[in-house]
N, C-alpha and C. Protein backbone atom coordinates (compact mmCIF):
# COMPACT_ATOMS: atom_id res chain seq x y z
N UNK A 1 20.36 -6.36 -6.72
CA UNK A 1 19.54 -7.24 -5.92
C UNK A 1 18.12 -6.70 -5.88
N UNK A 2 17.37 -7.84 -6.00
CA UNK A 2 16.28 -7.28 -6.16
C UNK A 2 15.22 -7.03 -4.66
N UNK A 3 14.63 -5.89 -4.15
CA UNK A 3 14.37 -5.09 -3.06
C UNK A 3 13.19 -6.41 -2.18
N UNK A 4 12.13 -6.99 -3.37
CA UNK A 4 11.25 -7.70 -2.82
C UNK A 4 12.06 -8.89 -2.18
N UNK A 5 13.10 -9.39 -2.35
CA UNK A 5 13.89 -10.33 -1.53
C UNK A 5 13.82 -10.07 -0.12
N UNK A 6 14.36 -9.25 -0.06
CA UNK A 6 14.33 -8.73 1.21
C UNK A 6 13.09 -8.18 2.42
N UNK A 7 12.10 -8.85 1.73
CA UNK A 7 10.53 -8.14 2.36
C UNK A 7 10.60 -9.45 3.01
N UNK A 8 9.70 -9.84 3.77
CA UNK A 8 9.06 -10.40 4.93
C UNK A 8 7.49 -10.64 3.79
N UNK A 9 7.42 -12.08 3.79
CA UNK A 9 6.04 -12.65 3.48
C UNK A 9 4.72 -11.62 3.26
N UNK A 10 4.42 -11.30 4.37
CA UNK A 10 3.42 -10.14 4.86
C UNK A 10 3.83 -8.83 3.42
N UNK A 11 4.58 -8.73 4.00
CA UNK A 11 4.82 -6.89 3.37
C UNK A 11 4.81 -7.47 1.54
N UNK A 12 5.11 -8.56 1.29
CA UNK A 12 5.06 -8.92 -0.22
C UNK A 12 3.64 -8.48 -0.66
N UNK A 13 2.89 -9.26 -0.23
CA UNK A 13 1.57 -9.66 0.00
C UNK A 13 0.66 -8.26 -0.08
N UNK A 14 1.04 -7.50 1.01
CA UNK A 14 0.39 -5.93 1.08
C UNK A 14 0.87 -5.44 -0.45
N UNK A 15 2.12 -5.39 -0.97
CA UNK A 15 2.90 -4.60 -1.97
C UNK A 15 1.70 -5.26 -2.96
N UNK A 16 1.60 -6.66 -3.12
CA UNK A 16 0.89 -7.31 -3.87
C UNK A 16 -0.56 -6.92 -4.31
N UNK A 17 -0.94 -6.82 -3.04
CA UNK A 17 -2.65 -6.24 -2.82
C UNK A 17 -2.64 -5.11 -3.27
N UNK A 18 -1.69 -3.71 -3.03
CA UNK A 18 -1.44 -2.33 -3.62
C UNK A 18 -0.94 -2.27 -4.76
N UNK A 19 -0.55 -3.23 -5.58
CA UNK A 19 -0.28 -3.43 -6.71
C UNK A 19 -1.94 -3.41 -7.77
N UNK A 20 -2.70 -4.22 -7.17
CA UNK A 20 -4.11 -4.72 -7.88
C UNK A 20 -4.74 -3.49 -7.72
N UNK A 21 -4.90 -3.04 -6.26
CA UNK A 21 -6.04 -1.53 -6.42
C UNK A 21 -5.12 -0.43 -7.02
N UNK A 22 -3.84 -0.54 -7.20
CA UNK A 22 -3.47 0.94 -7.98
C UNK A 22 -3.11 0.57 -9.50
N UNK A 23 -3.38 -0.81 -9.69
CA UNK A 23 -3.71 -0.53 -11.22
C UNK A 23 -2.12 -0.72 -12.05
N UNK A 24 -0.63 -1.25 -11.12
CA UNK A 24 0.32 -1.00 -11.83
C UNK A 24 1.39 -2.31 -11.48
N UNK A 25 1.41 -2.34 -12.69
CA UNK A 25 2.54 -3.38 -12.14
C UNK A 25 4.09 -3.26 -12.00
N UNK A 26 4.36 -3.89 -11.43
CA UNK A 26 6.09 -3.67 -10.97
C UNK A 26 5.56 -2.51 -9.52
N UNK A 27 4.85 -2.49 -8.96
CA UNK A 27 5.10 -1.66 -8.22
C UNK A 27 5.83 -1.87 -6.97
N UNK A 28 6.92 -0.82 -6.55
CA UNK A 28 7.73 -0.92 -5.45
C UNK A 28 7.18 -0.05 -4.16
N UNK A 29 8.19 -0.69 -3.17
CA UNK A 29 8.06 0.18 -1.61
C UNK A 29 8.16 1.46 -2.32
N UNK A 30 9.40 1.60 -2.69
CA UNK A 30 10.18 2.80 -2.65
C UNK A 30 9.06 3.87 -3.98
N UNK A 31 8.50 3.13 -4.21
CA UNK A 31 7.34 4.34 -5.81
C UNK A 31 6.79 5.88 -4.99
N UNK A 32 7.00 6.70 -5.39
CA UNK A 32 6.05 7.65 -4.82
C UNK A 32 5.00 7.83 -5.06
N UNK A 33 3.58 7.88 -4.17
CA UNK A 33 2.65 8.28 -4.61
C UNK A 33 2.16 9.16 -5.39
N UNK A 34 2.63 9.94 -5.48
CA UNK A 34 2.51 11.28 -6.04
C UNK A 34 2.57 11.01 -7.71
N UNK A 35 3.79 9.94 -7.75
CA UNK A 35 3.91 9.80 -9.09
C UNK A 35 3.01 8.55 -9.95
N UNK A 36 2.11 8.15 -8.97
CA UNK A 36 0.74 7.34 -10.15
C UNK A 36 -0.20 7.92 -10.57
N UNK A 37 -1.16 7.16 -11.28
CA UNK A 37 -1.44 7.98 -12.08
C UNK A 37 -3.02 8.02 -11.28
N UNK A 38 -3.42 7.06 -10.98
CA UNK A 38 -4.50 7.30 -10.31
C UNK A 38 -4.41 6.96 -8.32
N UNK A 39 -4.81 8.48 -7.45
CA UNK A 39 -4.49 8.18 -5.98
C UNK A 39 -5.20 9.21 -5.99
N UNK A 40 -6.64 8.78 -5.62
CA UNK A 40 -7.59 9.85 -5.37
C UNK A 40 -9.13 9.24 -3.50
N UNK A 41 -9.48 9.22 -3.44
CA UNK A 41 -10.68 9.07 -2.29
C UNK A 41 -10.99 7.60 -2.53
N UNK A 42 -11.45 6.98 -4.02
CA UNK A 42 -11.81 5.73 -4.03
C UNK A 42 -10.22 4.84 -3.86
N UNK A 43 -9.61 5.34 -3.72
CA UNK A 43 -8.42 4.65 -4.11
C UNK A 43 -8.10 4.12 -2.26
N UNK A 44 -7.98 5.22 -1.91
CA UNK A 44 -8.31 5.20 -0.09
C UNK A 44 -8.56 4.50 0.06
N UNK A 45 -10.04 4.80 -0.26
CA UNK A 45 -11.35 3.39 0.51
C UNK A 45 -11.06 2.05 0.28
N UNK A 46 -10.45 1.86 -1.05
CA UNK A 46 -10.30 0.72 -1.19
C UNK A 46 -8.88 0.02 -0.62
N UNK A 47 -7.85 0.72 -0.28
CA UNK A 47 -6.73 0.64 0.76
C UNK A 47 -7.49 0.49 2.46
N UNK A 48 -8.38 1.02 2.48
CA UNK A 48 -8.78 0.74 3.53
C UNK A 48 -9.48 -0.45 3.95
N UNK A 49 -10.62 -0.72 2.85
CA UNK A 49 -11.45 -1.91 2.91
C UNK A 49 -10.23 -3.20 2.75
N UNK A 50 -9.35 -3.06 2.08
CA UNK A 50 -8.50 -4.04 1.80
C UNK A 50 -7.42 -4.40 2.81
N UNK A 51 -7.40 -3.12 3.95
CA UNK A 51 -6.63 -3.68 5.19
C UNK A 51 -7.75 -4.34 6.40
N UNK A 52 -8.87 -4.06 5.85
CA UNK A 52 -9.95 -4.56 6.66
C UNK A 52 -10.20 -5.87 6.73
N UNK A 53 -10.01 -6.48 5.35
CA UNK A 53 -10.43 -7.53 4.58
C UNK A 53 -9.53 -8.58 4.62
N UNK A 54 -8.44 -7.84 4.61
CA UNK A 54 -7.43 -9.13 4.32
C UNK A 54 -6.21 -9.28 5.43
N UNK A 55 -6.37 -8.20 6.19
CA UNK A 55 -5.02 -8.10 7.14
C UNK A 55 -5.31 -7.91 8.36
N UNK A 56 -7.12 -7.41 8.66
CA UNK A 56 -7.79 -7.78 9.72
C UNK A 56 -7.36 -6.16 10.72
N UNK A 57 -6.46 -5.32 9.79
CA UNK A 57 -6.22 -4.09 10.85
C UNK A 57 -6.98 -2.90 9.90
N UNK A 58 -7.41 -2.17 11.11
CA UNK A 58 -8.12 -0.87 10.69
C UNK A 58 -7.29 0.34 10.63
N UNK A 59 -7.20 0.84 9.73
CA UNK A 59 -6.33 2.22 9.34
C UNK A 59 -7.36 3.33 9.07
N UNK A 60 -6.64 4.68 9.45
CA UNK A 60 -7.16 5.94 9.03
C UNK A 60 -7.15 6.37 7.18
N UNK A 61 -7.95 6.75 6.73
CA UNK A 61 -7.85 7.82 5.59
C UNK A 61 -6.60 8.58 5.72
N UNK A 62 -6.62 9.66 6.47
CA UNK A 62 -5.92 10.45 6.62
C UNK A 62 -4.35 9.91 6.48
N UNK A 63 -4.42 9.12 7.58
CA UNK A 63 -2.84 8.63 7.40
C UNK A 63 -2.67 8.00 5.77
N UNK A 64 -3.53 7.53 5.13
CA UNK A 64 -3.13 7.19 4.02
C UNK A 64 -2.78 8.47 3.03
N UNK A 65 -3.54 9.32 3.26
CA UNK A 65 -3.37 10.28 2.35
C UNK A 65 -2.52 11.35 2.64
N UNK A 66 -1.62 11.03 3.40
CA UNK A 66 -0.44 11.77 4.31
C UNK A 66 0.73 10.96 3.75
N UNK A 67 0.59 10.00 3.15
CA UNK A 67 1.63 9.00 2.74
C UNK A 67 2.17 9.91 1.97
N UNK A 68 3.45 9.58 1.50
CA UNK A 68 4.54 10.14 0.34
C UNK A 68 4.99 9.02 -0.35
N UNK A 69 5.47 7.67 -0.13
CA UNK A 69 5.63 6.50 -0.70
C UNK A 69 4.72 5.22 -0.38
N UNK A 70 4.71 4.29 -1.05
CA UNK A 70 3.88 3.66 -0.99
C UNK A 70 4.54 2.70 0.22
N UNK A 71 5.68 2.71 0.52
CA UNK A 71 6.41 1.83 2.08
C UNK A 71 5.58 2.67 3.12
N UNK A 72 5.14 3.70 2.94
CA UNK A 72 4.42 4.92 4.05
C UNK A 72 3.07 3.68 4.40
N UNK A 73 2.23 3.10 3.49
CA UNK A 73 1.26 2.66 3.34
C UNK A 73 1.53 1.04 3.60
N UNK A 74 2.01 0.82 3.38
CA UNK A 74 2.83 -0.50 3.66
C UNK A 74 2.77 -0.63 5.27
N UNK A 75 3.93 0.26 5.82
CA UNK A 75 4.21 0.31 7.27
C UNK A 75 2.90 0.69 8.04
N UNK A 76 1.55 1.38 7.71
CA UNK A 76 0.85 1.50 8.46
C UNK A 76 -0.08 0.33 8.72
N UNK A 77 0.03 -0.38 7.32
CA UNK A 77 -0.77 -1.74 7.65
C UNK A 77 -0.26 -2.46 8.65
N UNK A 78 1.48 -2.66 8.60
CA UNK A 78 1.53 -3.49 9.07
C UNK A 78 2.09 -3.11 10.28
N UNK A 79 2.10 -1.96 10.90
CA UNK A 79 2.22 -1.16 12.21
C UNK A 79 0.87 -1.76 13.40
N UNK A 80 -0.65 -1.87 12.70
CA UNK A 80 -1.52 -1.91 13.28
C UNK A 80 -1.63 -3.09 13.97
């Protein structure tokens, strides 16, 4: 079964948006950060500007870069 079934509209949408700024497709909740290829400061900013922009909530740097999976990043958007 496939995992995005089971998401909630919203959280597609975020996966969707983190899909475009990290450059990969197929990307899942469950991907670790650690394992792309690019997750550096601009990558942040633009996780950040993009929860600004499109989801209307403000997130920390830090907490992003404290993430371990990309559901880490997911849940803080949609925590706020």
């Amino acid at each position: 079964m496939n995992i995005r079934n089971n998401m909630s509209k919203n959280t597609k949408k975020i996966l969707n948006e983190l899909s475009k700024i990290l450059e990969k497709k197929n990307l899942k909740a469950s991907d670790d950060i650690s394992g792309l290829k690019h997750f550096d400061s601009i990558i942040i900013l633009q996780i950040i500007n993009m929860s600004n922009m499109i989801f209307k909530k403000s997130i920390d740097g830090l907490q992003i870069s404290k993430s371990k999976k990309i559901l880490d990043i997911i849940n803080l958007i949609e925590k706020k």
